[in-house]
Protein backbone atom coordinates (compact mmCIF):
# COMPACT_ATOMS: atom_id res chain seq x y z
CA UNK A 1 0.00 0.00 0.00
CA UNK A 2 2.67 2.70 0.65
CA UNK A 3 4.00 1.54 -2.59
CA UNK A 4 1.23 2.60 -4.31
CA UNK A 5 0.90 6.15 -2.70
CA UNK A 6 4.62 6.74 -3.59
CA UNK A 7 4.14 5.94 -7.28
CA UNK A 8 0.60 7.71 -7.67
CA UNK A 9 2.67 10.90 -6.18
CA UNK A 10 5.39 10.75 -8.56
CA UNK A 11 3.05 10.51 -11.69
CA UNK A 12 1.21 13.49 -10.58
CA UNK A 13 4.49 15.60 -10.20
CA UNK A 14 5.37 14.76 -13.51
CA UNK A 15 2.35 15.73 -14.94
CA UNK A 16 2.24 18.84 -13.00
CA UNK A 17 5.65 19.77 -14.53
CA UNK A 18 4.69 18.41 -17.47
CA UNK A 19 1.83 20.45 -17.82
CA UNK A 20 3.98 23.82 -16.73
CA UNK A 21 6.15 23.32 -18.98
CA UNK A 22 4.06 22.81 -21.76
CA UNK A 23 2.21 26.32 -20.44
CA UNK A 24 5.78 28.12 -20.38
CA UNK A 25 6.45 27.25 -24.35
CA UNK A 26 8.54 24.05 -23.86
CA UNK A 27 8.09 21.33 -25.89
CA UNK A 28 7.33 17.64 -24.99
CA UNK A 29 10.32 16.57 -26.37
CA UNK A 30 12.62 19.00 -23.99
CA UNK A 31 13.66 21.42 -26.98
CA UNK A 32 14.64 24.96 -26.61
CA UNK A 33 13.32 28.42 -28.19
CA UNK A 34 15.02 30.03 -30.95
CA UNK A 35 17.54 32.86 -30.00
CA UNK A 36 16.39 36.10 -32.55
CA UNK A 37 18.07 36.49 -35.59
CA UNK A 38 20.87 38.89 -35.70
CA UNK A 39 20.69 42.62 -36.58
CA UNK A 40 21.38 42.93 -40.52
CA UNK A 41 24.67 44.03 -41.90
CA UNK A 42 24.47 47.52 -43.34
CA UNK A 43 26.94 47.39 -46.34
CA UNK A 44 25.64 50.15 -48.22
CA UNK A 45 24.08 53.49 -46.95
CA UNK A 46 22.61 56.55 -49.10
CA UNK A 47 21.89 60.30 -48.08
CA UNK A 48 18.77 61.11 -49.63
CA UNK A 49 17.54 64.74 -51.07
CA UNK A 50 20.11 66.98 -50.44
CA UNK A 51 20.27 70.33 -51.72
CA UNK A 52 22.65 72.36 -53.47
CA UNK A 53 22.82 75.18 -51.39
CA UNK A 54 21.71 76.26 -47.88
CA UNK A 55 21.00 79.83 -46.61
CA UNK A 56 22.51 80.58 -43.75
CA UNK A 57 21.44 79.84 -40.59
CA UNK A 58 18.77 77.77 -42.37
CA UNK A 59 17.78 74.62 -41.39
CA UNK A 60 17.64 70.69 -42.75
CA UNK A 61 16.32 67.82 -42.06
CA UNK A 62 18.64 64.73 -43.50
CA UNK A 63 17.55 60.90 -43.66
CA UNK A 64 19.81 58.06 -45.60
CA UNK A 65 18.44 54.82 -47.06
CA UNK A 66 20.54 51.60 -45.96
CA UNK A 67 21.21 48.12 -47.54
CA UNK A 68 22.18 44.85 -47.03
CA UNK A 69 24.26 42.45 -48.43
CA UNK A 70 21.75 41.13 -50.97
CA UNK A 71 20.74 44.66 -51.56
CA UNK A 72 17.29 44.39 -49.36
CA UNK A 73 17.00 47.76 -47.97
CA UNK A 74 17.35 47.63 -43.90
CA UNK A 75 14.63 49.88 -41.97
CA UNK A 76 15.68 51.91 -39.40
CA UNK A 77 19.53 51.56 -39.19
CA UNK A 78 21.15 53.14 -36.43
CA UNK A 79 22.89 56.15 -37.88
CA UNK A 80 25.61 58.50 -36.75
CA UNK A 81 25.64 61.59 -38.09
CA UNK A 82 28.63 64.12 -38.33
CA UNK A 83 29.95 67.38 -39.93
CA UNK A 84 33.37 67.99 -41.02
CA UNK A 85 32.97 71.29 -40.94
CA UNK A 86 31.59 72.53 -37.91
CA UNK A 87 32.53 76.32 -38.74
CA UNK A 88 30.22 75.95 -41.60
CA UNK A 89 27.24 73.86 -40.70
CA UNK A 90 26.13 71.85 -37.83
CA UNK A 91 24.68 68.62 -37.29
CA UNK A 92 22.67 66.79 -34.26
CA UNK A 93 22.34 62.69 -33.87
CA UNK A 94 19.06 63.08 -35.55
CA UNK A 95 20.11 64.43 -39.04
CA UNK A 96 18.99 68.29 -38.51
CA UNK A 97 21.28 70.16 -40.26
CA UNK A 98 21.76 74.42 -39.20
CA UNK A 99 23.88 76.33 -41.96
CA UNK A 100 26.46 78.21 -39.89
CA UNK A 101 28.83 80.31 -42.17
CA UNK A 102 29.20 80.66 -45.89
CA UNK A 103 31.74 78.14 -46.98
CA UNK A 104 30.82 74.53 -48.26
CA UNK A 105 30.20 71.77 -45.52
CA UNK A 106 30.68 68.28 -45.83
CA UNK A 107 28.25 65.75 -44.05
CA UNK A 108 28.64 62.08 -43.32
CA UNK A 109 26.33 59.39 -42.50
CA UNK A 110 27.98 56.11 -40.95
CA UNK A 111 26.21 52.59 -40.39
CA UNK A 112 28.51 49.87 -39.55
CA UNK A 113 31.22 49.95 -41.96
CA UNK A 114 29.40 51.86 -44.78
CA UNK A 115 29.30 55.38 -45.11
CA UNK A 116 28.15 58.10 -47.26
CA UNK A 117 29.32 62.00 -47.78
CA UNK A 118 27.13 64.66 -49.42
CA UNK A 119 28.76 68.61 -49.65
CA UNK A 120 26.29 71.88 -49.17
CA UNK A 121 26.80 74.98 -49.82
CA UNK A 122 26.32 77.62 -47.07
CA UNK A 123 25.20 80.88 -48.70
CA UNK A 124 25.68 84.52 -47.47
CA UNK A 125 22.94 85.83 -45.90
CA UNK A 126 23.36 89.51 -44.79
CA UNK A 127 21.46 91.66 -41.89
CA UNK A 128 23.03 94.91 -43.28
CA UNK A 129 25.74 96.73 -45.24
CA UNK A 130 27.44 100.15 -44.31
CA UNK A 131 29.78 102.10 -46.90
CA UNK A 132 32.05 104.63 -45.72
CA UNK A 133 31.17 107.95 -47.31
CA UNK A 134 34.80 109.51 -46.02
CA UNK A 135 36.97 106.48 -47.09
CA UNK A 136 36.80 103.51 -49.81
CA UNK A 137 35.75 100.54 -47.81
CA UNK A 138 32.17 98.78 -46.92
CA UNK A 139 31.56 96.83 -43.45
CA UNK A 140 28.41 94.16 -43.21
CA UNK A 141 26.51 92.22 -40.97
CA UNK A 142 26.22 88.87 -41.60
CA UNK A 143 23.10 86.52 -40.38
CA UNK A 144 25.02 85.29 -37.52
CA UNK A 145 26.05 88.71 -36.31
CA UNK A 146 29.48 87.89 -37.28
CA UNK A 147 30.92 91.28 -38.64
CA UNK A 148 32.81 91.08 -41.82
CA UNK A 149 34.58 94.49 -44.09
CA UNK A 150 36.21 94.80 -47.50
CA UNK A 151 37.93 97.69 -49.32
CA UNK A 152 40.73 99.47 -48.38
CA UNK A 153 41.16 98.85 -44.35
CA UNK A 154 44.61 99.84 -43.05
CA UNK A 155 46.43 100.34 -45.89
CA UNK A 156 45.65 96.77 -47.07
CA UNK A 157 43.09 96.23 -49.95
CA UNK A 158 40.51 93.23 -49.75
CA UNK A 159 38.72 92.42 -52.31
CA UNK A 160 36.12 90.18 -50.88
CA UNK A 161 34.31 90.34 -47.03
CA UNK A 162 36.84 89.42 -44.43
CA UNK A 163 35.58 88.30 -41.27
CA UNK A 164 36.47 91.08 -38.52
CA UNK A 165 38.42 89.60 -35.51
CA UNK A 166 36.65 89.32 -32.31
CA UNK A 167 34.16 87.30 -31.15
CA UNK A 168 31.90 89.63 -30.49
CA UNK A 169 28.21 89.47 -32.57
CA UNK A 170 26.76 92.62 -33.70
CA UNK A 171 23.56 93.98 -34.12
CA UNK A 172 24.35 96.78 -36.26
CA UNK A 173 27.92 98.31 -38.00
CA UNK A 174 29.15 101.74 -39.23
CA UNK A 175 31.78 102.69 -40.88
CA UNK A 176 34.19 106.19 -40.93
CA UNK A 177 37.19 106.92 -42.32
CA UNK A 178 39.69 105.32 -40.48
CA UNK A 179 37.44 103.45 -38.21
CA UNK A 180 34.12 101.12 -37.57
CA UNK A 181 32.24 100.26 -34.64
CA UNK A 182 29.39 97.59 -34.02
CA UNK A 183 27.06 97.70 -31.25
CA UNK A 184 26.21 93.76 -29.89
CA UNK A 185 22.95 92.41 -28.54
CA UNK A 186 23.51 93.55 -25.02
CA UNK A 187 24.50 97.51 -25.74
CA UNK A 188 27.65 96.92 -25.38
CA UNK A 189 29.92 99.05 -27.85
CA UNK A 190 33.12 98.39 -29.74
CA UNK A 191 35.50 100.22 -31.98
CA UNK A 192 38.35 99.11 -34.35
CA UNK A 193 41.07 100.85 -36.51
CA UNK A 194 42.45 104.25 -36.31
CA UNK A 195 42.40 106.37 -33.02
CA UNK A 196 44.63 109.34 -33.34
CA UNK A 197 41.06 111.36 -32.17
CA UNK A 198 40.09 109.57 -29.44
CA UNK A 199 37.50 108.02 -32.07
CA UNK A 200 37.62 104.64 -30.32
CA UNK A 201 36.54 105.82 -27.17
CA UNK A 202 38.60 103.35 -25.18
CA UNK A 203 40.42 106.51 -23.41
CA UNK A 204 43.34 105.84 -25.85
CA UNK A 205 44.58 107.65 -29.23
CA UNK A 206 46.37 103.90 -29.56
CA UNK A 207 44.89 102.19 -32.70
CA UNK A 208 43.60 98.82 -32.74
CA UNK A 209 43.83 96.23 -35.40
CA UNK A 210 40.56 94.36 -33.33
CA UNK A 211 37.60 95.45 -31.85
CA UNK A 212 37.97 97.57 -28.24
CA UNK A 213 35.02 98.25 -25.88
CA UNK A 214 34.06 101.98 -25.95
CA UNK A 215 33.70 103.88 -22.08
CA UNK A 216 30.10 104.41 -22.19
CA UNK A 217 28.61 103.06 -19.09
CA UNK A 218 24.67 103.13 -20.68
CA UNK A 219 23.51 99.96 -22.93
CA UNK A 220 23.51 101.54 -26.25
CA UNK A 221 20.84 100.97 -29.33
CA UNK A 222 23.02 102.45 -32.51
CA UNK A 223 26.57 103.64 -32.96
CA UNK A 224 27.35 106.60 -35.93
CA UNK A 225 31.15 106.02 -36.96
CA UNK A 226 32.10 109.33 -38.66
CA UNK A 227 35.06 111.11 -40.11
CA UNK A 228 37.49 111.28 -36.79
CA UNK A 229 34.09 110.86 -34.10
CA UNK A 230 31.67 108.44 -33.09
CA UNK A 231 28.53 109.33 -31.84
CA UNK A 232 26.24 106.57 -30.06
CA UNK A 233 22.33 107.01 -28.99
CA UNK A 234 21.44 105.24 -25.76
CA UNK A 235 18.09 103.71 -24.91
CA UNK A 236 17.31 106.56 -22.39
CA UNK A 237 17.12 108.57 -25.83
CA UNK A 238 20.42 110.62 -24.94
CA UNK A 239 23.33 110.95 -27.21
CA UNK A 240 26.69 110.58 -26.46
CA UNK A 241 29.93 111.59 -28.90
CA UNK A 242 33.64 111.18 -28.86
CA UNK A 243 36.64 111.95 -31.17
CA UNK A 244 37.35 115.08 -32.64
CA UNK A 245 35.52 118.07 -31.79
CA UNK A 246 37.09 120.66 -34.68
CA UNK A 247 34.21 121.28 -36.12
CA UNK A 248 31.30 120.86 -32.80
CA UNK A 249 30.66 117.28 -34.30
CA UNK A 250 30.51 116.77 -30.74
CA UNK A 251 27.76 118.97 -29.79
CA UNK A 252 29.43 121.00 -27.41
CA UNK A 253 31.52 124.49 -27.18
CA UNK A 254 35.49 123.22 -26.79
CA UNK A 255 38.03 125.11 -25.13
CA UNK A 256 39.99 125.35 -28.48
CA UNK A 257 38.29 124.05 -31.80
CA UNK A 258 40.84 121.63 -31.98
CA UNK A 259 39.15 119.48 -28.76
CA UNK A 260 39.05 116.00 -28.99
CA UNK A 261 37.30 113.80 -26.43
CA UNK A 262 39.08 110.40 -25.81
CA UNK A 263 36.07 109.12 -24.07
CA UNK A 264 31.92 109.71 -24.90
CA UNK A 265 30.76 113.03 -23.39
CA UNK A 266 26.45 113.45 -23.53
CA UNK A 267 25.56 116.39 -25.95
CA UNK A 268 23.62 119.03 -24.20
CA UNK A 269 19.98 120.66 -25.65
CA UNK A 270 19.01 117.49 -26.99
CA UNK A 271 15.08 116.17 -26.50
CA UNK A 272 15.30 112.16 -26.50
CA UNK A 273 15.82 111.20 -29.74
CA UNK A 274 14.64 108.28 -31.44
CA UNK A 275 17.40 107.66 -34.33
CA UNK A 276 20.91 109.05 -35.42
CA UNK A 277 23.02 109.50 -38.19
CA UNK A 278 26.58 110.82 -38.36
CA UNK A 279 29.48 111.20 -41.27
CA UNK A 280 31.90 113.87 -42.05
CA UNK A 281 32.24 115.77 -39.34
CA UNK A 282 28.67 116.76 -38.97
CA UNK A 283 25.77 114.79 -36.90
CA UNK A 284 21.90 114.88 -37.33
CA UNK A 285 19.40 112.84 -34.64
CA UNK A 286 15.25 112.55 -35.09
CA UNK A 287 13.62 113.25 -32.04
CA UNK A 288 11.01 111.13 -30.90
CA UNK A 289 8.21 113.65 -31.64
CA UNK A 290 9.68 113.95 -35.48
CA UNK A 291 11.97 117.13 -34.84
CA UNK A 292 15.10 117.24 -36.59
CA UNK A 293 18.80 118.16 -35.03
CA UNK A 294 21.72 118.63 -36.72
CA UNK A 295 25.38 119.93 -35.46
CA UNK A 296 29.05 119.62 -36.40
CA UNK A 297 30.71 121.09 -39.84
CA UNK A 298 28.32 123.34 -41.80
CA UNK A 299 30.86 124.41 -44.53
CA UNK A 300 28.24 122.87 -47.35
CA UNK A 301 25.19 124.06 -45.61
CA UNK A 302 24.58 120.64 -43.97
CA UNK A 303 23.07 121.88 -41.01
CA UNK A 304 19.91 122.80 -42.80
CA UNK A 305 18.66 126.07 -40.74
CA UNK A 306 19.68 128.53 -43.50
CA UNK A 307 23.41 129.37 -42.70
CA UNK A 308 27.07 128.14 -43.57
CA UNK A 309 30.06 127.81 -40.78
CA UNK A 310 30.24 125.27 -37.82
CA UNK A 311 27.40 124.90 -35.41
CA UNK A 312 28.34 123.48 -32.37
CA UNK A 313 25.57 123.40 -30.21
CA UNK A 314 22.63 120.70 -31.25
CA UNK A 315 20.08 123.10 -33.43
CA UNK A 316 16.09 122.46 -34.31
CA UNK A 317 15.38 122.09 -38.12
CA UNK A 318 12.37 124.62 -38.45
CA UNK A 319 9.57 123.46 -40.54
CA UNK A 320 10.42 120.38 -40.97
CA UNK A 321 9.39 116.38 -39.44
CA UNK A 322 10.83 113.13 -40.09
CA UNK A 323 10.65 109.90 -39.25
CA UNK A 324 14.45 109.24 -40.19
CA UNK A 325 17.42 111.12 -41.30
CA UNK A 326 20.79 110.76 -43.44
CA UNK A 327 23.83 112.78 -42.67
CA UNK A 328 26.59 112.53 -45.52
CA UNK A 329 29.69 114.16 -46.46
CA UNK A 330 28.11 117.13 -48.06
CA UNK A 331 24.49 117.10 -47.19
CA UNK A 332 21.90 115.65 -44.82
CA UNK A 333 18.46 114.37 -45.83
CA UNK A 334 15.08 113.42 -43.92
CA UNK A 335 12.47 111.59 -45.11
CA UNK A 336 8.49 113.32 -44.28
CA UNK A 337 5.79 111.26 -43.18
CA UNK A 338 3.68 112.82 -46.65
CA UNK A 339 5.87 114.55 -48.66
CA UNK A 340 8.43 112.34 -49.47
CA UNK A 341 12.78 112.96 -49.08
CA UNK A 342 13.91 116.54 -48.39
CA UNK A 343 17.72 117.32 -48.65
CA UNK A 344 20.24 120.52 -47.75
CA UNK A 345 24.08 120.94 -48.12
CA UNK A 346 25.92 121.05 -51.29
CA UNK A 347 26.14 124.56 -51.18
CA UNK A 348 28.92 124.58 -54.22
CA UNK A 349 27.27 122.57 -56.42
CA UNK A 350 24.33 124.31 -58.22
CA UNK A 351 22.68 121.34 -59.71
CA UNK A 352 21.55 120.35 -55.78
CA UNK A 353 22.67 123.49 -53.80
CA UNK A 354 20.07 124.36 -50.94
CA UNK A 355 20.64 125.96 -46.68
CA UNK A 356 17.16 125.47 -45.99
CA UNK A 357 15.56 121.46 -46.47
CA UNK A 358 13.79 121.17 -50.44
CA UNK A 359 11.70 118.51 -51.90
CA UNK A 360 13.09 116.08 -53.78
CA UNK A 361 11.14 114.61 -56.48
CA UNK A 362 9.92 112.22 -56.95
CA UNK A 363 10.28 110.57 -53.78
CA UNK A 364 6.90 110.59 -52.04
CA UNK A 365 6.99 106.95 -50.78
CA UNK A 366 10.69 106.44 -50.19
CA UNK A 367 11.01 103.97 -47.05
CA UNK A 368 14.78 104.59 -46.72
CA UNK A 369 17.66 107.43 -47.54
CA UNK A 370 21.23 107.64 -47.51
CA UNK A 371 23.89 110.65 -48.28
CA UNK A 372 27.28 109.76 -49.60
CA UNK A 373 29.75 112.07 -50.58
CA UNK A 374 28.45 114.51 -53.69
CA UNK A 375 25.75 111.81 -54.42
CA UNK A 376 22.61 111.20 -52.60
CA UNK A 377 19.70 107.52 -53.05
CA UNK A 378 16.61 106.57 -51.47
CA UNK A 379 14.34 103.35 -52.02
CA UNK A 380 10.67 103.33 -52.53
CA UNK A 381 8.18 99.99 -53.20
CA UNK A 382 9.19 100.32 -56.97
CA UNK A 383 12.78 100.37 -56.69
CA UNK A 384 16.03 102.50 -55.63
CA UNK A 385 17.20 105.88 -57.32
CA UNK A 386 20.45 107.87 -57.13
CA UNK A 387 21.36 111.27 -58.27
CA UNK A 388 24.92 113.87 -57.86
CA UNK A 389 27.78 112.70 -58.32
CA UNK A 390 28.60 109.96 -60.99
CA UNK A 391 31.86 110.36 -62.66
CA UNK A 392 32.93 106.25 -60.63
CA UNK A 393 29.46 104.78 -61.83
CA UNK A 394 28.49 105.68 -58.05
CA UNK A 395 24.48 105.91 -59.27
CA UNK A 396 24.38 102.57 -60.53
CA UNK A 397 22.81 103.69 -63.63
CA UNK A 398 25.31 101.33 -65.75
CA UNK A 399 26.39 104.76 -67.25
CA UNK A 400 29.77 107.05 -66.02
CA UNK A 401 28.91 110.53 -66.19
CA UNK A 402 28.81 114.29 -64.65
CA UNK A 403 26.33 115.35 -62.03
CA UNK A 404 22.94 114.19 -62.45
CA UNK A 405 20.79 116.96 -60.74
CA UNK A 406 17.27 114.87 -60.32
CA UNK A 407 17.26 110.93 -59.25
CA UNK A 408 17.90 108.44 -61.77
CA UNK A 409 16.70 104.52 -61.14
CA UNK A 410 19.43 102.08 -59.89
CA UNK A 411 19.35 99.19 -62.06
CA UNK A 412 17.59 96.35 -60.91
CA UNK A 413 16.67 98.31 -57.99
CA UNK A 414 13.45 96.92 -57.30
CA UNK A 415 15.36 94.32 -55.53
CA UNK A 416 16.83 96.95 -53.04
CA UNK A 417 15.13 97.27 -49.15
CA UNK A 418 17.76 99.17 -48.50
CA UNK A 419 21.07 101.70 -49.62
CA UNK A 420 24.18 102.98 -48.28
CA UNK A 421 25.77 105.58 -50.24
CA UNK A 422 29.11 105.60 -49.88
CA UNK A 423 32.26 107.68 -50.73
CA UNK A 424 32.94 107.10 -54.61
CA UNK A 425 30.91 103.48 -54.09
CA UNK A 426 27.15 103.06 -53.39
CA UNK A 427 25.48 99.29 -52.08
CA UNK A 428 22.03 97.94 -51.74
CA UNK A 429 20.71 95.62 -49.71
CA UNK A 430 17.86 92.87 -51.01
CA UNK A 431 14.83 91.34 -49.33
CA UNK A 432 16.65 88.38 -49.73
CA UNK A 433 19.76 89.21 -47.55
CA UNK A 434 22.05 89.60 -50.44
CA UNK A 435 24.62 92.38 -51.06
CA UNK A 436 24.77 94.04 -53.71
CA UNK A 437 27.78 97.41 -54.31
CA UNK A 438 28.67 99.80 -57.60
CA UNK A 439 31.02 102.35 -57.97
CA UNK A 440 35.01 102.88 -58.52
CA UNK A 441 36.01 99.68 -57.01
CA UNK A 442 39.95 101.04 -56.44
CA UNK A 443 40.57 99.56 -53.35
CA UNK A 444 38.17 96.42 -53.60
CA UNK A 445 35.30 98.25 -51.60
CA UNK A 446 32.58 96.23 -54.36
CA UNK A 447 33.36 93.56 -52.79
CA UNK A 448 33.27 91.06 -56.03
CA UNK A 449 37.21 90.00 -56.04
CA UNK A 450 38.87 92.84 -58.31
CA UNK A 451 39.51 96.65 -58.57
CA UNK A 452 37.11 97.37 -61.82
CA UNK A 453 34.93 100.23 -61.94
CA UNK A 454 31.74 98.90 -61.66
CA UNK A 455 28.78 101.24 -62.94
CA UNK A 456 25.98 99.05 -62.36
CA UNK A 457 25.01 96.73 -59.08
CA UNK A 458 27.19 93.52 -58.74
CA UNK A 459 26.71 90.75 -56.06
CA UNK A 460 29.38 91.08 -53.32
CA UNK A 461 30.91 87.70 -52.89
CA UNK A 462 30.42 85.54 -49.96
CA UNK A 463 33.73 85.54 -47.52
CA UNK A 464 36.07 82.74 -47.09
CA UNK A 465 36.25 80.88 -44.26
C-alpha cells in the first residue's frame, strides 16, 4: 500500500511539470526556443535629397536609405551623423542640419562599416551693409552677427568680405574713415582701426587692429562712426559723442576748436531722440516727436537752418518732421511722413545746392535714404534711385557721367530694401539678404574680387572661411 501512494505521487508531479512546462512554451520533447536572428549588416548606406545650397542659418532635415548584403533595404539603421565642418554647418544625432557660415560643408552618415558623404553649400545671408562715405571701404553684418569688411582697411586692400576679428556678434555696423564700430545684442559698444582722435573711445589715441570696448557706461541701441568721431544714442534717448571736436561734431563748445574727447561726453539741448546718423564731421538725430537736429561742420550748408560755418551746439530744423534722417559728407536728408525725401548741403554745387531742407522729387513713398559724398539715393516699393555725383558709376545707372541733378533709377533696384551711399561706391541691400555694391572699385570696396569700376550693381561675394 505505501508503494502505491509513492508511485501515484510521482506521476502526478510529472504531470504537474509536465503540464507547466508545456504552459511556459517548452516542448514535450525537452527542446529549446530560438535565440532572434541577428541585426542585418548595413553594407551600403545613401543620403537622400540633399540640396545644393543652404541659406545661412537655415535649417535641414537629412535621412539616408541603408542596404544589405543582398541589396534588401534595412529599416531603421542606427545612424551617426557628423559634420566635417563645424565652422560651416552643424549637425545633431538626428540628421537636422543648421547652416552656420558661408563656406561649403561636408556631411557624413555612418552605419557599420558603410558610409556616405554629401557637400552643401552655405550661402551669405546679410542683416546689413554700411559704406564709408569719407573712405573707400564697406563693413556688413552677416546673419550670424558675425561682422565682416572689405575695401581698403589699413592700408591693405581686400577684395572680398573678411571676417572682422573678435568674437563679439553685432547687431548693427558703421563705418568712418579710419574706423568702424558695431554695437552687440547687449548695448555693449566696440571700436576698431584708427584712433589718433580719441574716435575709439577706449580713453586711448592707440589704434587697434581688433575690436575695443568703448567707455560708455549706458547699454547703447546704434553707434554713428564718422570722419574722426563716433557718436552713439542710448536707450534713455540721450546721445553721447567722442573723437574730434574741430568742427562741434561733438555737440558741445570746446576750449579750443581743436578738442578732442578720448572718451563719450552726452551732448547738451538734446530732446530724447529716437534715431541718429553721423558722417563727415557733422551729426543729425530725429527726435522722438519727429523734430530734426543737426550739429558739427556746416561748410556745405549741412546743417539745414539757413546758414554756412560750424554749429556746435545741437540746433532744431524749423519746418520740418521726419521719421528718419541721413547725414553725408556734403548734405543731410530726412524723409516726411507725406511729402516724401527733403535734402540741404551742397552749397557749391548748383545742380543740388540748398541751406534750408527742399523737396526732392519724386520721392513721395521712399522707405529709406542715404547721403554719400556729392551723391545722394533713397528706395521706394518700386525700386532704388540715385542722383549727384557719378563720374565712378556711383548711381548705378550702368552709365559714367557728370552730375545728375534729379534721381535716376538704380538698375535692378526693385530688388533693393535698403542703400548705403558711400564715398565714390554706393550698395544695396535685397529682401533676400544679399549684397549688392557699384562704384570705382579702387581699393576692392565692391566687394566682387577685383579693382574694376563697376557702374551698375554687382553681387558682393560671400567671404572665405
Amino acid at each position: 500500500m505505501k508503494e502505491r501512494l509513492l508511485l501515484r505521487d510521482a506521476v502526478a508531479g510529472f504531470l504537474t511539470i509536465s503540464m507547466f512546462g508545456l504552459a511556459c512554451g517548452g516542448d514535450s520533447g525537452g527542446g529549446t526556443s530560438s535565440p532572434p536572428p541577428p541585426p542585418a549588416i548595413v553594407t551600403a548606406i545613401h543620403i537622400l535629397g540633399t540640396p545644393d545650397s543652404l541659406e545661412q542659418l537655415q535649417s535641414l532635415q537629412l535621412s539616408a536609405q541603408a542596404f544589405d548584403a543582398a541589396g534588401a533595404e534595412i529599416l531603421n539603421p542606427r545612424l551617426q551623423w557628423s559634420s566635417l565642418d563645424l565652422r560651416v554647418a552643424t549637425i545633431d544625432s538626428a540628421g537636422n542640419v543648421i547652416a552656420r557660415k558661408p563656406g561649403v560643408a561636408r556631411i557624413v552618415v555612418k552605419a557599420n562599416a558603410a558610409a556616405d558623404t554629401v557637400r552643401i553649400a552655405v550661402r551669405m545671408r546679410w542683416l546689413t551693409v554700411r559704406a564709408s562715405n569719407v573712405g573707400e571701404w564697406v563693413c556688413g553684418i552677416g546673419g550670424d552677427s558675425t561682422a565682416y569688411c572689405w575695401g581698403r582697411i589699413n592700408w591693405t586692400n581686400f577684395t572680398r568680405p573678411t571676417e572682422v576679428a573678435t568674437s563679439q556678434r553685432f547687431g548693427s555696423v558703421s563705418v568712418g574713415s579710419v574706423h568702424a564700430c558695431g554695437v552687440t545684442g547687449g548695448g555693449e559698444v566696440y571700436c576698431w582701426g584708427g584712433n589718433s582722435d580719441g574716435q575709439l573711445g577706449n580713453g586711448t589715441r592707440d589704434s587697434s587692429l581688433v575690436p575695443v570696448r568703448v567707455k560708455l557706461d549706458v547699454p547703447a541701441v546704434q553707434v554713428e562712426a564718422a570722419w574722426q568721431s563716433t557718436c552713439a544714442l542710448v536707450a534713455s534717448g540721450d546721445v553721447y559723442c567722442w573723437g574730434s571736436n574741430g568742427s562741434g561734431q561733438l555737440g558741445t563748445m570746446p576750449r579750443t576748436a581743436l578738442d578732442s574727447s578720448l572718451v563719450p561726453i552726452k551732448v547738451p539741448s538734446l530732446p530724447p531722440l529716437a534715431s541718429i546718423s553721423a558722417t563727415g564731421a557733422h551729426a543729425c538725430g530725429v527726435a522722438r516727436s519727429g523734430e530734426m537736429y543737426c550739429w558739427g561742420n556746416n561748410y556745405y550748408a549741412q546743417i539745414g537752418d539757413g546758414s554756412y560755418g560750424n554749429v556746435r551746439t545741437a540746433t532744431h530744423i524749423p519746418n520740418l518732421t521726419v521719421t528718419s534722417a541721413a547725414a553725408g559728407w556734403d548734405a543731410s536728408c530726412g524723409i516726411t511722413i507725406s511729402s516724401g525725401v527733403y535734402c540741404w548741403g551742397d552749397r557749391t554745387v548748383p545742380q543740388i545746392s540748398a541751406y534750408v531742407p527742399a523737396p526732392v522729387p519724386p520721392s513721395n513713398t521712399a522707405t529709406a535714404v542715404s547721403v554719400g559724398n556729392w551723391h545722394r539715393c533713397f528706395v521706394t516699393p518700386s525700386g532704388a534711385s540715385c542722383w549727384g555725383d557719378n563720374l565712378s558709376g556711383q548711381l548705378g545707372s550702368g552709365t559714367v557721367g557728370p552730375y545728375e541733378a534729379a534721381p535716376i533709377p538704380v538698375q535692378g533696384g526693385g530688388r533693393f530694401v535698403s542703400v548705403a551711399a558711400g564715398f565714390v561706391t554706393t550698395c544695396g541691400l535685397t529682401g533676400l539678404g544679399e549684397a549688392y555694391c557699384w562704384g570705382l572699385n579702387a581699393y576692392g570696396d565692391v566687394g566682387d574680387g577685383t579693382t574694376t569700376l563697376r557702374a551698375a550693381p554687382t553681387r558682393v561675394l560671400d567671404p572665405i572661411t
